[in-house]
PDB file of N, CA and C in Angstrom:
ATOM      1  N   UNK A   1       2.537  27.341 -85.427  1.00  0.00           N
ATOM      2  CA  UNK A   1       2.853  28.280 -84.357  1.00  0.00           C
ATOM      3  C   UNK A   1       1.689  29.252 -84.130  1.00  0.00           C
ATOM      4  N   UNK A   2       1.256  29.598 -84.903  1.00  0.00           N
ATOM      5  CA  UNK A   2      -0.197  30.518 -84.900  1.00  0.00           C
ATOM      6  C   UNK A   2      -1.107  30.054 -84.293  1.00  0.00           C
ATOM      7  N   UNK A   3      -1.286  29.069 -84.668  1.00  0.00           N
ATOM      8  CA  UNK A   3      -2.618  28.319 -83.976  1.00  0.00           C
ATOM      9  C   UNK A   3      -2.006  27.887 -82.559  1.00  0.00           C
ATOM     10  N   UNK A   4      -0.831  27.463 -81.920  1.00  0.00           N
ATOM     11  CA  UNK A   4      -0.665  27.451 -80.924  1.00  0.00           C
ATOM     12  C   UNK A   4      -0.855  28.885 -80.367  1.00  0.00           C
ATOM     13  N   UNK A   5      -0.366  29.571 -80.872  1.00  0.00           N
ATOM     14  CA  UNK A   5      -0.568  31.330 -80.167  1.00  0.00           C
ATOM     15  C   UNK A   5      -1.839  31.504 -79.130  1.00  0.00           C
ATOM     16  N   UNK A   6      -2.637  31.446 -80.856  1.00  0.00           N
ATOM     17  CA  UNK A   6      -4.088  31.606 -80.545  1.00  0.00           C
ATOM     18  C   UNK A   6      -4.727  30.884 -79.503  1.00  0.00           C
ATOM     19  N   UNK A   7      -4.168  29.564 -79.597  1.00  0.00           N
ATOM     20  CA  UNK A   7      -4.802  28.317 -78.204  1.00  0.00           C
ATOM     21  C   UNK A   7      -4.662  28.712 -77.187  1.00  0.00           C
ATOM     22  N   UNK A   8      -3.921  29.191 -77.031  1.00  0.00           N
ATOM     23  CA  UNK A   8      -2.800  29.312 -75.710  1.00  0.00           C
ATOM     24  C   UNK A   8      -3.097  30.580 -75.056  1.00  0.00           C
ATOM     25  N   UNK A   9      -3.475  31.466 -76.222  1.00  0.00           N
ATOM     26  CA  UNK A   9      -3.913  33.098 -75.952  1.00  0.00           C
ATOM     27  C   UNK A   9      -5.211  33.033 -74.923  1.00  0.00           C
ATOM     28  N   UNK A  10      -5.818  32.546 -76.024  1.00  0.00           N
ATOM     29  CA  UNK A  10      -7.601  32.420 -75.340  1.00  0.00           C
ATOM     30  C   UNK A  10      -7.552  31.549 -74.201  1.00  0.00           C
ATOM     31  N   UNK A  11      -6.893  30.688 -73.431  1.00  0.00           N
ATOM     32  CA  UNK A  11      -6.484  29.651 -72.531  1.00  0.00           C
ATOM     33  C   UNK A  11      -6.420  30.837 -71.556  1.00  0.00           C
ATOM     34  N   UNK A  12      -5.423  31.488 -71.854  1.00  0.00           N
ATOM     35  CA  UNK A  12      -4.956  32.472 -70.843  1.00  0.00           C
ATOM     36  C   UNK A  12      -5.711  33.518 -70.414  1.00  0.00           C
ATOM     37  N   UNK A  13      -6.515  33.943 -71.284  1.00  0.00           N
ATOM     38  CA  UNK A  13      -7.593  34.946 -70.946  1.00  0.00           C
ATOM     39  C   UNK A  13      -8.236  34.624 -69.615  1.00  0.00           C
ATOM     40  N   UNK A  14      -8.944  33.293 -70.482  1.00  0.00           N
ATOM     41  CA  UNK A  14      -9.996  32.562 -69.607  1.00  0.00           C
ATOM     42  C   UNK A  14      -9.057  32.591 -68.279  1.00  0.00           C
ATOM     43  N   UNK A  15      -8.146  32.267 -67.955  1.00  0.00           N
ATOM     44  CA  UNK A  15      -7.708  31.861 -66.687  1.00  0.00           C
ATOM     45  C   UNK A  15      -7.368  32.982 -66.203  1.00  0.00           C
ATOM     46  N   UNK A  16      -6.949  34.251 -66.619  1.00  0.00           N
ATOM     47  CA  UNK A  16      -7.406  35.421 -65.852  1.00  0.00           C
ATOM     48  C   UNK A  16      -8.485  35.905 -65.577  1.00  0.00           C
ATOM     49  N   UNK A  17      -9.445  35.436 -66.253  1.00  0.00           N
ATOM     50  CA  UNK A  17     -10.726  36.270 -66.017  1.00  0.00           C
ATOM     51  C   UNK A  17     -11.077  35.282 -64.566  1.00  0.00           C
ATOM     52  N   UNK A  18     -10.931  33.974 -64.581  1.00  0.00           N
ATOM     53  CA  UNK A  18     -11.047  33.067 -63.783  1.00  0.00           C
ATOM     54  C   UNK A  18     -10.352  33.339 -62.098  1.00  0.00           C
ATOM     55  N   UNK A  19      -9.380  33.692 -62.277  1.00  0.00           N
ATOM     56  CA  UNK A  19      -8.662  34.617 -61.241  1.00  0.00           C
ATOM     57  C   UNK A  19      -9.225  35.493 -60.795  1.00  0.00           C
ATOM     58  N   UNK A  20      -9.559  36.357 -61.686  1.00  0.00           N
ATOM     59  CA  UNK A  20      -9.938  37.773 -61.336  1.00  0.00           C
ATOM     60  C   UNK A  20     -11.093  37.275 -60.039  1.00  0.00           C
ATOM     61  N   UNK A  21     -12.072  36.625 -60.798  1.00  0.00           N
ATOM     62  CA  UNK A  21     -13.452  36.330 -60.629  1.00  0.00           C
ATOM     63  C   UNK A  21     -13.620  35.999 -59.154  1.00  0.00           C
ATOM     64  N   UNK A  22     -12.061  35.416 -58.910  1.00  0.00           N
ATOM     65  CA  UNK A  22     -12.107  34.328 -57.398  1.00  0.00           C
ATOM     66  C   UNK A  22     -11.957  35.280 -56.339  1.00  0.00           C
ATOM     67  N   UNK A  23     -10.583  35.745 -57.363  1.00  0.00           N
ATOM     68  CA  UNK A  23     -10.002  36.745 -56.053  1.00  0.00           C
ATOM     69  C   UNK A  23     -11.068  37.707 -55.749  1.00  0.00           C
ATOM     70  N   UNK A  24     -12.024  38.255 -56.768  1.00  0.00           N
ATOM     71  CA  UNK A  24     -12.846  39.795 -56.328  1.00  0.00           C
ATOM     72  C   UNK A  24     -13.953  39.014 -54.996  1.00  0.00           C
ATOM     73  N   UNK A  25     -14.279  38.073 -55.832  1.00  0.00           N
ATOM     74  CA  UNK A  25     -15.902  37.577 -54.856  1.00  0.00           C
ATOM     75  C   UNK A  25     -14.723  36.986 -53.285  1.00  0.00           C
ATOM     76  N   UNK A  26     -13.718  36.616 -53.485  1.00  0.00           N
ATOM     77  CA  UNK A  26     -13.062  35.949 -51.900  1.00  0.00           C
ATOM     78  C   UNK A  26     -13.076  37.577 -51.128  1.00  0.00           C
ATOM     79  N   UNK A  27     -12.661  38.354 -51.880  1.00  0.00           N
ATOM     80  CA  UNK A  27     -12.395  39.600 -51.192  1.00  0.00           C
ATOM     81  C   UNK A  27     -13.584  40.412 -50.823  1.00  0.00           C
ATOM     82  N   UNK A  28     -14.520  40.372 -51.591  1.00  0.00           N
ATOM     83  CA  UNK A  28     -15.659  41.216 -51.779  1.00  0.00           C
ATOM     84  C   UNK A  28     -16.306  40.278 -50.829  1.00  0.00           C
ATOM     85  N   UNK A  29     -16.145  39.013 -49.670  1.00  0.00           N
ATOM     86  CA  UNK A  29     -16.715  38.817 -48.710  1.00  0.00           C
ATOM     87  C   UNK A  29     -16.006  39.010 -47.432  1.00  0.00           C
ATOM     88  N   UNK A  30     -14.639  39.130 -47.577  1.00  0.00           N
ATOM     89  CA  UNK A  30     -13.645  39.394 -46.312  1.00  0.00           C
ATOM     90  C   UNK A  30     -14.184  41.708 -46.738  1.00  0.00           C
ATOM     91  N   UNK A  31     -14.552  42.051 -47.122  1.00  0.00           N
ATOM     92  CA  UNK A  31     -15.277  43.205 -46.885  1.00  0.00           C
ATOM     93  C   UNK A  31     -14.559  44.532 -47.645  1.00  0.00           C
ATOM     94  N   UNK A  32     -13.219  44.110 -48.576  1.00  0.00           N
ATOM     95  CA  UNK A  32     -12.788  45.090 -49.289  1.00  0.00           C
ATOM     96  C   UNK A  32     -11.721  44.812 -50.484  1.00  0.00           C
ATOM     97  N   UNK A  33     -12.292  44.968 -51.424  1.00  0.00           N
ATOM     98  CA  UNK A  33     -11.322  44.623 -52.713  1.00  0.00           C
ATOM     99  C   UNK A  33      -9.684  45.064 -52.889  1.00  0.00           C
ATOM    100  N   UNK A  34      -8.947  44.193 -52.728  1.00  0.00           N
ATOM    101  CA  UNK A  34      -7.491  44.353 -52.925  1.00  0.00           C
ATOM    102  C   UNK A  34      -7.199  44.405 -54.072  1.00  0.00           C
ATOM    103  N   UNK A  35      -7.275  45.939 -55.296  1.00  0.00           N
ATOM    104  CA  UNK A  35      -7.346  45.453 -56.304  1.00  0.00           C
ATOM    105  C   UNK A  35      -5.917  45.291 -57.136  1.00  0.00           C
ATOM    106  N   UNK A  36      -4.650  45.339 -56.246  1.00  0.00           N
ATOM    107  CA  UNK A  36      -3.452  45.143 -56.432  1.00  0.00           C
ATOM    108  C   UNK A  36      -3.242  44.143 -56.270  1.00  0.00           C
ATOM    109  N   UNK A  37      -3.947  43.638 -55.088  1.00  0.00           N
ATOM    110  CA  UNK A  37      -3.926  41.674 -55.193  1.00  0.00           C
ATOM    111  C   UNK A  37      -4.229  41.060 -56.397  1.00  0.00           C
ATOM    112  N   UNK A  38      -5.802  41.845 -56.975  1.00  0.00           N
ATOM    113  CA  UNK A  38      -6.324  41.124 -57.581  1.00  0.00           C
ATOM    114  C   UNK A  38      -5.557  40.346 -58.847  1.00  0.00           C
ATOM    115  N   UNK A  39      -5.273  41.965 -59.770  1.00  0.00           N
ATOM    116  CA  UNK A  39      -4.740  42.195 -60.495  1.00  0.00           C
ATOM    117  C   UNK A  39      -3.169  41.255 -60.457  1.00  0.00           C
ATOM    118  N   UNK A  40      -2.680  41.316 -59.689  1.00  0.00           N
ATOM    119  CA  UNK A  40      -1.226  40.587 -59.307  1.00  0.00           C
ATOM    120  C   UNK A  40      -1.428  39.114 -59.927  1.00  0.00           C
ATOM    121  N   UNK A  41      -2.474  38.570 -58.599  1.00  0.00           N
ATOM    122  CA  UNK A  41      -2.788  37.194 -59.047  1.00  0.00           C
ATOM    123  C   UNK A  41      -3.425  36.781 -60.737  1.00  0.00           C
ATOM    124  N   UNK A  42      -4.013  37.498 -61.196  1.00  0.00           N
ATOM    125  CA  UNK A  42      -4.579  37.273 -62.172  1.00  0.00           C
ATOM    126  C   UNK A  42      -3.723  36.857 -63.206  1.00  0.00           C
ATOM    127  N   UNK A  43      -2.638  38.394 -63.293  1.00  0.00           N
ATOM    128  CA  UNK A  43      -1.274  38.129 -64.145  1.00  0.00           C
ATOM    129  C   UNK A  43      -0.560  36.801 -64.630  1.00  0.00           C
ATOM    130  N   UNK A  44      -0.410  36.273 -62.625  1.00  0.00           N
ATOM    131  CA  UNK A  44       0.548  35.242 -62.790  1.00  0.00           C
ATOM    132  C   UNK A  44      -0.287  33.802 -63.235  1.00  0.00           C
ATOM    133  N   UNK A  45      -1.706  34.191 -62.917  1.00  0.00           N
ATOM    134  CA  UNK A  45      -2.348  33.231 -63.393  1.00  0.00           C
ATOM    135  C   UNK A  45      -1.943  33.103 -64.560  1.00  0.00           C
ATOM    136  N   UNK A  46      -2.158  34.464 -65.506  1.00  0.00           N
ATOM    137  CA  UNK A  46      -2.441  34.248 -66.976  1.00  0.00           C
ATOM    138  C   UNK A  46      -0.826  33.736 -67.651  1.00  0.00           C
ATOM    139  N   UNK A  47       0.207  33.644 -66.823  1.00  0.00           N
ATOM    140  CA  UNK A  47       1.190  33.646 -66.907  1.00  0.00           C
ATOM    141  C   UNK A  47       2.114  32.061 -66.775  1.00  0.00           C
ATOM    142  N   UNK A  48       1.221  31.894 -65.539  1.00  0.00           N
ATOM    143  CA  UNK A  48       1.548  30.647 -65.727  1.00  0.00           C
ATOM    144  C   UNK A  48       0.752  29.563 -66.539  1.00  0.00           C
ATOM    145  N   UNK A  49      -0.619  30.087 -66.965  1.00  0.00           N
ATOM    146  CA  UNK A  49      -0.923  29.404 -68.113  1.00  0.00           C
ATOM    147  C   UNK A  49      -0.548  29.262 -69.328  1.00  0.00           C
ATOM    148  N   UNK A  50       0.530  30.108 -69.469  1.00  0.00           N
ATOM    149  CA  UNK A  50       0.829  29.930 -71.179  1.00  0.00           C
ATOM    150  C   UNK A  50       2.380  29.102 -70.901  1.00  0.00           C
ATOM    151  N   UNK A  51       2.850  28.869 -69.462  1.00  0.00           N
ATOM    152  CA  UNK A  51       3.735  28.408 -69.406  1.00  0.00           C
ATOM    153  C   UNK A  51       3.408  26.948 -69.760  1.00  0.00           C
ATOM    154  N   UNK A  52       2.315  26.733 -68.754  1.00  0.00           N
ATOM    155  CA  UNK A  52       1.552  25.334 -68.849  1.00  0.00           C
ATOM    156  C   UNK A  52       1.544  25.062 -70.463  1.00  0.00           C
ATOM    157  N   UNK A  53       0.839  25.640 -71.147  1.00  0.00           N
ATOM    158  CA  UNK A  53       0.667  25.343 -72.701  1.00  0.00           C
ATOM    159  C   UNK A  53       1.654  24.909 -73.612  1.00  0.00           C
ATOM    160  N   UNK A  54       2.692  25.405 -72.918  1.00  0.00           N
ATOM    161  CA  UNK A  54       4.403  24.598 -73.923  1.00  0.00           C
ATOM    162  C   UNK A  54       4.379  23.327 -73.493  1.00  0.00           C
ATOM    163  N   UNK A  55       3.433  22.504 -72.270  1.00  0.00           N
ATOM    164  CA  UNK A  55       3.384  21.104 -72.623  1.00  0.00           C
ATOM    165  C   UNK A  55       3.230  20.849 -73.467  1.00  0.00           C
ATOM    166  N   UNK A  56       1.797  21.235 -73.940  1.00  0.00           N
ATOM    167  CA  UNK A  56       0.974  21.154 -75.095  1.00  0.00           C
ATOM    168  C   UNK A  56      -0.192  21.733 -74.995  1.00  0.00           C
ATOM    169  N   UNK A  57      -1.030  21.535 -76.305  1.00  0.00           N
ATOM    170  CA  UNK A  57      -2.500  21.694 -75.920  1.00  0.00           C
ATOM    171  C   UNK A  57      -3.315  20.775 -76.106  1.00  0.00           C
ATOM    172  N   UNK A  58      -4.396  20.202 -75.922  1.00  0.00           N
ATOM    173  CA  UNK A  58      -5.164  18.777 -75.855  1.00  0.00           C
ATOM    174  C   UNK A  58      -6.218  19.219 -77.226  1.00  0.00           C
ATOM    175  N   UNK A  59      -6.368  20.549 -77.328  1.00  0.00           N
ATOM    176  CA  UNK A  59      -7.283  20.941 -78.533  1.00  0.00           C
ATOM    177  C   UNK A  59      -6.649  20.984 -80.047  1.00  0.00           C
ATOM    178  N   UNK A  60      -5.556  21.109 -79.387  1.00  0.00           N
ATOM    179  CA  UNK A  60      -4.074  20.865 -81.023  1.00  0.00           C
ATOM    180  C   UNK A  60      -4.105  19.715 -81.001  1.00  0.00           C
ATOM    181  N   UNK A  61      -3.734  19.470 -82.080  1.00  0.00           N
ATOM    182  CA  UNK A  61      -3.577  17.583 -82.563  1.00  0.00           C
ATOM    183  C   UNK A  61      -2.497  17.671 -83.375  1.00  0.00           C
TER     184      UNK A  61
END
């Protein structure tokens, strides 16, 4: 269970930071940062990645 935690943790990071990253630069060319959007999306990103992870993880064996 730990080591799933941990997999799953750092999975999720990444995919918020990944969010973040999209949403700032999509916005930061339409000419003004929504940073309630940003933040929003990022969440559910990171959110629905750990949902994703109760498939499994491909790095667990």
């Amino acid at each position: 269970m730990k080591k799933w935690l941990k997999a799953a943790g750092i999975r999720a990071i990444k995919t918020v930071a990944q969010s973040a990253a999209a949403a700032i630069g999509t916005a930061a060319v339409l000419g003004e940062v929504n940073w309630t959007a940003v933040i929003s999306a990022s969440v559910l990103a990171g959110i629905l990645s750990l949902l994703t992870s109760v498939a499994g993880l491909p790095e667990l064996k």
